[in-house]
C-alpha atoms as a PDB file:
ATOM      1  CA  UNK A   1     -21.879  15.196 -28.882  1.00  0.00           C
ATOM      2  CA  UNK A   2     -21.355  12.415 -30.828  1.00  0.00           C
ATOM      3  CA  UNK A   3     -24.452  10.018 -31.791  1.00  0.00           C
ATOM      4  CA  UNK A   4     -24.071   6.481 -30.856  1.00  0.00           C
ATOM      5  CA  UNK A   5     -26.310   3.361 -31.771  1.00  0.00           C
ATOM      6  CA  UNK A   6     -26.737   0.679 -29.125  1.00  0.00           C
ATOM      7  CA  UNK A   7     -28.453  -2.366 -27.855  1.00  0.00           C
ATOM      8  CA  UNK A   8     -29.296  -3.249 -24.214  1.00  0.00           C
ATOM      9  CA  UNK A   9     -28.914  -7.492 -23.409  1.00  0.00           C
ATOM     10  CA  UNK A  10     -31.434  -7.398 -20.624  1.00  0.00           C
ATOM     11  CA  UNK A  11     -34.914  -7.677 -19.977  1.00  0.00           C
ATOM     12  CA  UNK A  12     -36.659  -4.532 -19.504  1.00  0.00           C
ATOM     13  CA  UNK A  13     -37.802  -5.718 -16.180  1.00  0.00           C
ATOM     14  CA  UNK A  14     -34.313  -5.556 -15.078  1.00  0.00           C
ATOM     15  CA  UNK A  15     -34.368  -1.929 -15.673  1.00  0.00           C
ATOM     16  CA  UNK A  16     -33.845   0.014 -12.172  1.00  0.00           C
ATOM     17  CA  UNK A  17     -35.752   2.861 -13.136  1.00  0.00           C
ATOM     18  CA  UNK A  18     -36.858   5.404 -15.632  1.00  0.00           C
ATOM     19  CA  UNK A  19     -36.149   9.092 -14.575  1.00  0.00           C
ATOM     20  CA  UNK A  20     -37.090  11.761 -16.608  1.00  0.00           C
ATOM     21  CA  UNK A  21     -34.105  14.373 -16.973  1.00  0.00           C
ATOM     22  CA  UNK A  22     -32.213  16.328 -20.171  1.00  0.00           C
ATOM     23  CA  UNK A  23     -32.727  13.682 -23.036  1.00  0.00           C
ATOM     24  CA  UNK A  24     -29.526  11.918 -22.010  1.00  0.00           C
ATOM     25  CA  UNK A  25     -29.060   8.044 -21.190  1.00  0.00           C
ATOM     26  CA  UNK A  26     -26.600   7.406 -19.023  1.00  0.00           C
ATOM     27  CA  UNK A  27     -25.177   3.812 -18.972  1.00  0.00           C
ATOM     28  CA  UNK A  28     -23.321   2.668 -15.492  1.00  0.00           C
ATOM     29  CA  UNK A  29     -22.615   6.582 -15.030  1.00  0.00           C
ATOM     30  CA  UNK A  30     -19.759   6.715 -17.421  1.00  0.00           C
ATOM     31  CA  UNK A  31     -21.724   6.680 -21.681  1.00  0.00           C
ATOM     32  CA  UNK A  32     -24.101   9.539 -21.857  1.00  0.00           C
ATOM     33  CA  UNK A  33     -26.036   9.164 -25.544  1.00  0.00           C
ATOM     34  CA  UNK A  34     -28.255  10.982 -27.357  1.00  0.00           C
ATOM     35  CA  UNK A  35     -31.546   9.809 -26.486  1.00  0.00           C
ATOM     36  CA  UNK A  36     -35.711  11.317 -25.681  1.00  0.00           C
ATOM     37  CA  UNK A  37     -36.125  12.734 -22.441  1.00  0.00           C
ATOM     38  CA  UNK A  38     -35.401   9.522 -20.220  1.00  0.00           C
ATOM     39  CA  UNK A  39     -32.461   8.950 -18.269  1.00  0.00           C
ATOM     40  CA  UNK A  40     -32.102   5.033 -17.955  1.00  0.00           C
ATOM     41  CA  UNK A  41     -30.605   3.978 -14.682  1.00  0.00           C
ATOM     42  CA  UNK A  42     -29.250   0.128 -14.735  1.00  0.00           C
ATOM     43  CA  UNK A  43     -27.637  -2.167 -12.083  1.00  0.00           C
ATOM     44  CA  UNK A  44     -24.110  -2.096 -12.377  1.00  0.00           C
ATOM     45  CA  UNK A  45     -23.662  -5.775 -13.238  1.00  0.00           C
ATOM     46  CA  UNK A  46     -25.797  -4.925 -16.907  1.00  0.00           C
ATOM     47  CA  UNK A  47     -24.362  -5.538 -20.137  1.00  0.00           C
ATOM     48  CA  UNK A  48     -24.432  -2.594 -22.461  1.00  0.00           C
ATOM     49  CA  UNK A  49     -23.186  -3.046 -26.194  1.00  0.00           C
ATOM     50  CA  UNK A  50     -21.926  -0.591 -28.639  1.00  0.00           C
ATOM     51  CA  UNK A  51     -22.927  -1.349 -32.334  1.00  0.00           C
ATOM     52  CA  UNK A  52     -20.236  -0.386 -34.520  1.00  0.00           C
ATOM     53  CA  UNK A  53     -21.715  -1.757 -37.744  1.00  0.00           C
ATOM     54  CA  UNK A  54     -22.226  -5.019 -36.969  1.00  0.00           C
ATOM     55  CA  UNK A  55     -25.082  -7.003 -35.022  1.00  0.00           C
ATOM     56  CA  UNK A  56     -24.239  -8.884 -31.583  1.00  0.00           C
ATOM     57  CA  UNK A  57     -24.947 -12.392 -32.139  1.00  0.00           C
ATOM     58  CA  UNK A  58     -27.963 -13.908 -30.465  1.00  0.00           C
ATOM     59  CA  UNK A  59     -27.368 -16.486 -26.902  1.00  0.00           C
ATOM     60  CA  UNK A  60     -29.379 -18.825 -28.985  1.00  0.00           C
ATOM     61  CA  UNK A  61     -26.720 -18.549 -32.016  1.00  0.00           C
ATOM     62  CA  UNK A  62     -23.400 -18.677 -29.593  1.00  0.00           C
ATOM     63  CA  UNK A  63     -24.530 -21.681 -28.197  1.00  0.00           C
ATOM     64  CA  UNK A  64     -25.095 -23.303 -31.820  1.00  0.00           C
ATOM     65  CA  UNK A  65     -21.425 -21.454 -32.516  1.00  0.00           C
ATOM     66  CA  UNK A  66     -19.664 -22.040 -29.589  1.00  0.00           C
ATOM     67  CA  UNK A  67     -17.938 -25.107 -27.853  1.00  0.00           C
ATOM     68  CA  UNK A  68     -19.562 -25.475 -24.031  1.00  0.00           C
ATOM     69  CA  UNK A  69     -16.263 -24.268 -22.905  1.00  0.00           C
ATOM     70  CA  UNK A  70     -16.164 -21.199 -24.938  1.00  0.00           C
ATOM     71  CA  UNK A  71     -19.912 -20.451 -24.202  1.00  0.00           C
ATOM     72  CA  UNK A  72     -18.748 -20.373 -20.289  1.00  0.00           C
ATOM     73  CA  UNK A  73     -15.857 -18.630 -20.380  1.00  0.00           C
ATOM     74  CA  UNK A  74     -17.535 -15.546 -22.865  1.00  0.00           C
ATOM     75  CA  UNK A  75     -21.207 -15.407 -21.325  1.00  0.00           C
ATOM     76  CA  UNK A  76     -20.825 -16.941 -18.325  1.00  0.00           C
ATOM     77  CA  UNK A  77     -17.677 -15.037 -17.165  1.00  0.00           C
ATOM     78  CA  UNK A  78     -15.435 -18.443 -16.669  1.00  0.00           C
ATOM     79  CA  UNK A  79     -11.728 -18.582 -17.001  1.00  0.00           C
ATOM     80  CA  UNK A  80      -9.347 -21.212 -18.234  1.00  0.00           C
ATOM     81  CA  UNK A  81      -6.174 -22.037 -16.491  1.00  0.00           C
ATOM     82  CA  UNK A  82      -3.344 -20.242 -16.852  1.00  0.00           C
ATOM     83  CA  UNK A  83      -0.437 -21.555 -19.388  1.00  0.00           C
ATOM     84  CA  UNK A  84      -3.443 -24.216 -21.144  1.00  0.00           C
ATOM     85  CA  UNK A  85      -4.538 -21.353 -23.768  1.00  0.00           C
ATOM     86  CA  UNK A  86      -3.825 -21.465 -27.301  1.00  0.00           C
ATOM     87  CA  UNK A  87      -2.225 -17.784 -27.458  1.00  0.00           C
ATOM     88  CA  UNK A  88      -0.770 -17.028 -24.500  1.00  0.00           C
ATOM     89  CA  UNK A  89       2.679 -18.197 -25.824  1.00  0.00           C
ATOM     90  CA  UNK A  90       1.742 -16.924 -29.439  1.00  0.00           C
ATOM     91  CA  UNK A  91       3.980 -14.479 -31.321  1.00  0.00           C
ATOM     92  CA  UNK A  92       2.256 -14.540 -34.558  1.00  0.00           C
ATOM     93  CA  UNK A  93       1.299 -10.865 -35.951  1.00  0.00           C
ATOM     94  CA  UNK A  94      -2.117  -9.837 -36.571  1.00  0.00           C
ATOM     95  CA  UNK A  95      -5.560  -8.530 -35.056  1.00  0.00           C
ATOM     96  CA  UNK A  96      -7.386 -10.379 -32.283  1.00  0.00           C
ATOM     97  CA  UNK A  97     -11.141 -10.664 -32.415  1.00  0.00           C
ATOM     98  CA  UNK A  98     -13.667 -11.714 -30.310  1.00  0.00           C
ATOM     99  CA  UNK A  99     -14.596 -15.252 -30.806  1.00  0.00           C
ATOM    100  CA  UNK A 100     -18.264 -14.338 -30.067  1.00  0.00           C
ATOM    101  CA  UNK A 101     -18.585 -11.740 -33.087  1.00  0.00           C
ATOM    102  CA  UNK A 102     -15.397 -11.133 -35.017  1.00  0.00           C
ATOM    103  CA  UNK A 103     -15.111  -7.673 -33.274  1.00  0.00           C
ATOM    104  CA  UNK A 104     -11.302  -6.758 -33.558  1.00  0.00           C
ATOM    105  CA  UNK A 105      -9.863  -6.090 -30.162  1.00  0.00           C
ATOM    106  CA  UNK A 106      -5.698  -6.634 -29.831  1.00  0.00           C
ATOM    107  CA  UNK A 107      -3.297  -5.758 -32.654  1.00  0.00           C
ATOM    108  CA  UNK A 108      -0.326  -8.062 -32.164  1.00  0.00           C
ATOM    109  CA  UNK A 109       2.097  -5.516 -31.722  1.00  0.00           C
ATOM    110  CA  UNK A 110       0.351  -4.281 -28.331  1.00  0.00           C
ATOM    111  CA  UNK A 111       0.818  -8.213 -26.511  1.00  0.00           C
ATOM    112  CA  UNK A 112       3.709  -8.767 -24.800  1.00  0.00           C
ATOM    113  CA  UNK A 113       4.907 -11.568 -22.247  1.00  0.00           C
ATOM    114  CA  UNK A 114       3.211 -10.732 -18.982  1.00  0.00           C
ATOM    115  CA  UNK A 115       4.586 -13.765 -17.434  1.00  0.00           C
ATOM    116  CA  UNK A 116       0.749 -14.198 -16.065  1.00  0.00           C
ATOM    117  CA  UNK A 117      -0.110 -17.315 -18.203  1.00  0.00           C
ATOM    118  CA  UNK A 118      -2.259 -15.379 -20.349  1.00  0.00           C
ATOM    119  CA  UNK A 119      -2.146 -13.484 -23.247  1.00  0.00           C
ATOM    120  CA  UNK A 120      -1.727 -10.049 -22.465  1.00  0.00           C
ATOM    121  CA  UNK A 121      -1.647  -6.761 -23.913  1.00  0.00           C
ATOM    122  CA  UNK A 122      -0.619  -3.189 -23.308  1.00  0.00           C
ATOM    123  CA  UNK A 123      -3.715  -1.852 -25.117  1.00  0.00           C
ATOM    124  CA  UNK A 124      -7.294  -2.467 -26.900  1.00  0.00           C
ATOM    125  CA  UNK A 125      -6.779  -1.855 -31.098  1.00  0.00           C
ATOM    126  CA  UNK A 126      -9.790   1.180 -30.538  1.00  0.00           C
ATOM    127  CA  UNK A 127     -10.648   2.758 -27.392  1.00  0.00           C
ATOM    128  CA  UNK A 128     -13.961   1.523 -27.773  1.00  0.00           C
ATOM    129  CA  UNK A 129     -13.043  -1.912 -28.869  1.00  0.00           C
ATOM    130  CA  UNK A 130     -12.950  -3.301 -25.452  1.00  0.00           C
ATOM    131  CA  UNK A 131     -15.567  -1.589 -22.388  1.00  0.00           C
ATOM    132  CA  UNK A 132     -15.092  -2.549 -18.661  1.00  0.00           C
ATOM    133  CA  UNK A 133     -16.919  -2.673 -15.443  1.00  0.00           C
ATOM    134  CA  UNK A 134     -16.427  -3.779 -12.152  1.00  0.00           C
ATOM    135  CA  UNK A 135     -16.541  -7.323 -11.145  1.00  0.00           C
ATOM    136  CA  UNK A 136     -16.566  -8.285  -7.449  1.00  0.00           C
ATOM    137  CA  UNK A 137     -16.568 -12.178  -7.477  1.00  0.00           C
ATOM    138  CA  UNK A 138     -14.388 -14.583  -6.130  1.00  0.00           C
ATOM    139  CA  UNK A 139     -14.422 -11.839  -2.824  1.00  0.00           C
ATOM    140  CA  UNK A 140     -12.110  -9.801  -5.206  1.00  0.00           C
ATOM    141  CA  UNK A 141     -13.004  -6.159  -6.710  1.00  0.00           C
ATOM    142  CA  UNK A 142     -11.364  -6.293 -10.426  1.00  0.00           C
ATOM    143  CA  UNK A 143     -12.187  -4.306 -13.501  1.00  0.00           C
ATOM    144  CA  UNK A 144     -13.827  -6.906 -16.293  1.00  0.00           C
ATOM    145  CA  UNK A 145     -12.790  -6.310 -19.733  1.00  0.00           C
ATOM    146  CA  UNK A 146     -15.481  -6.887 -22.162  1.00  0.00           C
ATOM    147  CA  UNK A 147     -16.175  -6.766 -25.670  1.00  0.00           C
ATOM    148  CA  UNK A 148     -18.069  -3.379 -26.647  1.00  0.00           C
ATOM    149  CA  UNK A 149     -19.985  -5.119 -29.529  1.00  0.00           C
ATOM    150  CA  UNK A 150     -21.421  -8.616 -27.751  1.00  0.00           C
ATOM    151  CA  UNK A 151     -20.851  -7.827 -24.290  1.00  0.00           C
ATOM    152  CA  UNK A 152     -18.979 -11.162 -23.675  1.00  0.00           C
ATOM    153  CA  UNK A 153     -16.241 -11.620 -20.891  1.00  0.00           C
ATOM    154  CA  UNK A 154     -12.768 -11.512 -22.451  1.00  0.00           C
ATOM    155  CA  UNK A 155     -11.076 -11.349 -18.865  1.00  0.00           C
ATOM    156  CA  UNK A 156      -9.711  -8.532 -16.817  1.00  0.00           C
ATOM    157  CA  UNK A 157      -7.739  -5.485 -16.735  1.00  0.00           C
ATOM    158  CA  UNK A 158      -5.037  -4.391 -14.337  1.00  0.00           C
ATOM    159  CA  UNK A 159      -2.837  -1.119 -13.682  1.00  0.00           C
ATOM    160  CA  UNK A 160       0.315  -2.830 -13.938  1.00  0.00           C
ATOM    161  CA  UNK A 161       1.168  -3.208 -17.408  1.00  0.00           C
ATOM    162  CA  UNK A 162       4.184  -1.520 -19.760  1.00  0.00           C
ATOM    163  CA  UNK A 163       4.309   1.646 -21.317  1.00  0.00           C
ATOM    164  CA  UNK A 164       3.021   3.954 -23.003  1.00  0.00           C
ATOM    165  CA  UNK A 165      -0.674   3.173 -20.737  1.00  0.00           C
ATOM    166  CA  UNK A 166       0.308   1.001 -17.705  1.00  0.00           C
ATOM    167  CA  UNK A 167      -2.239  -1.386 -18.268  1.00  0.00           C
ATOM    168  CA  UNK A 168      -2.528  -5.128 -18.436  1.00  0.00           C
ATOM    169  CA  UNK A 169      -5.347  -6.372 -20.774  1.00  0.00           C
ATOM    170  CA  UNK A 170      -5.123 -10.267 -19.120  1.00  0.00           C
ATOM    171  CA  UNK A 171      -7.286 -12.143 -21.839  1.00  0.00           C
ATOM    172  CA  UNK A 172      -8.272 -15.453 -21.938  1.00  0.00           C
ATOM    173  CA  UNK A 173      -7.254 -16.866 -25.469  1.00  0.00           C
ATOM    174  CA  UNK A 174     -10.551 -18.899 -25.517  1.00  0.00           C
ATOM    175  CA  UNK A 175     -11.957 -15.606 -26.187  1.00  0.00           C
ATOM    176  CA  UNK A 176      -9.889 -14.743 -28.823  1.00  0.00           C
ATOM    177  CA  UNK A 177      -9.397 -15.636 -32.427  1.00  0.00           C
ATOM    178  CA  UNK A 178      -6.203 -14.419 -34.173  1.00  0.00           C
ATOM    179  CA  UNK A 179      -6.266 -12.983 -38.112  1.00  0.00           C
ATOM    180  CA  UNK A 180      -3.239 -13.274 -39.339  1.00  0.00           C
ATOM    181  CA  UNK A 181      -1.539 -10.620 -40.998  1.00  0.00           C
END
């Protein structure tokens, strides 16, 4: 088994419950890791974040970093209107990041024109670059997309996308930051 590092953005008092069982952690039933002898059960709605050599910025340094906007679209789980964002018409090459932490999600060669007002892509730059989880808001039952590093809403994923994976990464550009190539 691989050995992951990780950070939880929750209070421990949100913590469902501590059960004692095979020294796994198991994070929304889908990441077991390498831990003591403590599985860690969580509400679904908890925001888990992978640390892949860099440190997820603090809520009190986003809101220094961010614009209001930005901070309630990425932490807050907002959404800007379709057509308005600065990429979804963009067909400049290079890596998206998140605007949160510079954690590189979309390669330019995996967006193409969903016709959905947003930028979209086919698939994440890693497997682990973006996580997801459910989100049941708005009376709707989506999957999230989210950034494995921060944890911060990027938008949502859906099974009707191109080839080769069928998926539709529906970002909100807000959330990203293009590097040019």
């Amino acid at each position: 088994m691989q050995s992951l590092a990780f950070c939880l953005h929750l209070p421990v008092t949100r913590v469902a419950q501590f059960l004692k069982v095979n020294r796994k952690f198991i994070f929304g039933g889908k990441l077991p890791v390498c831990a003591n002898r403590y599985r860690l059960v969580l509400p679904q709605n908890t925001l888990m974040s992978l640390e892949k050599g860099r440190k997820a910025p603090s809520d009190e340094e986003l809101r220094k970093k961010l614009s209001s906007f930005e901070y309630h679209v990425l932490r807050e789980g907002g959404t800007e209107r379709a057509f308005t964002g600065e990429y979804w018409d963009c067909h400049k090459k290079g890596i998206y990041e998140c605007r949160a932490c510079g954690n590189p999600l979309f390669h330019s060669d995996t967006k193409y024109d969903s016709g959905s007002g947003w930028p979209s892509f086919f698939a994440p730059i890693e497997k682990d670059a973006v996580t997801t989880r459910t989100d049941t808001s708005h009376g709707m039952v989506r999957t999230e997309a989210l950034c494995s590093v921060c944890g911060s809403h990027l938008g949502h994923v859906f099974p009707d996308g191109p080839t080769p994976t069928g998926l539709r990464y529906c970002m909100n550009s807000v959330c990203l930051k293009l590097k040019e190539e």
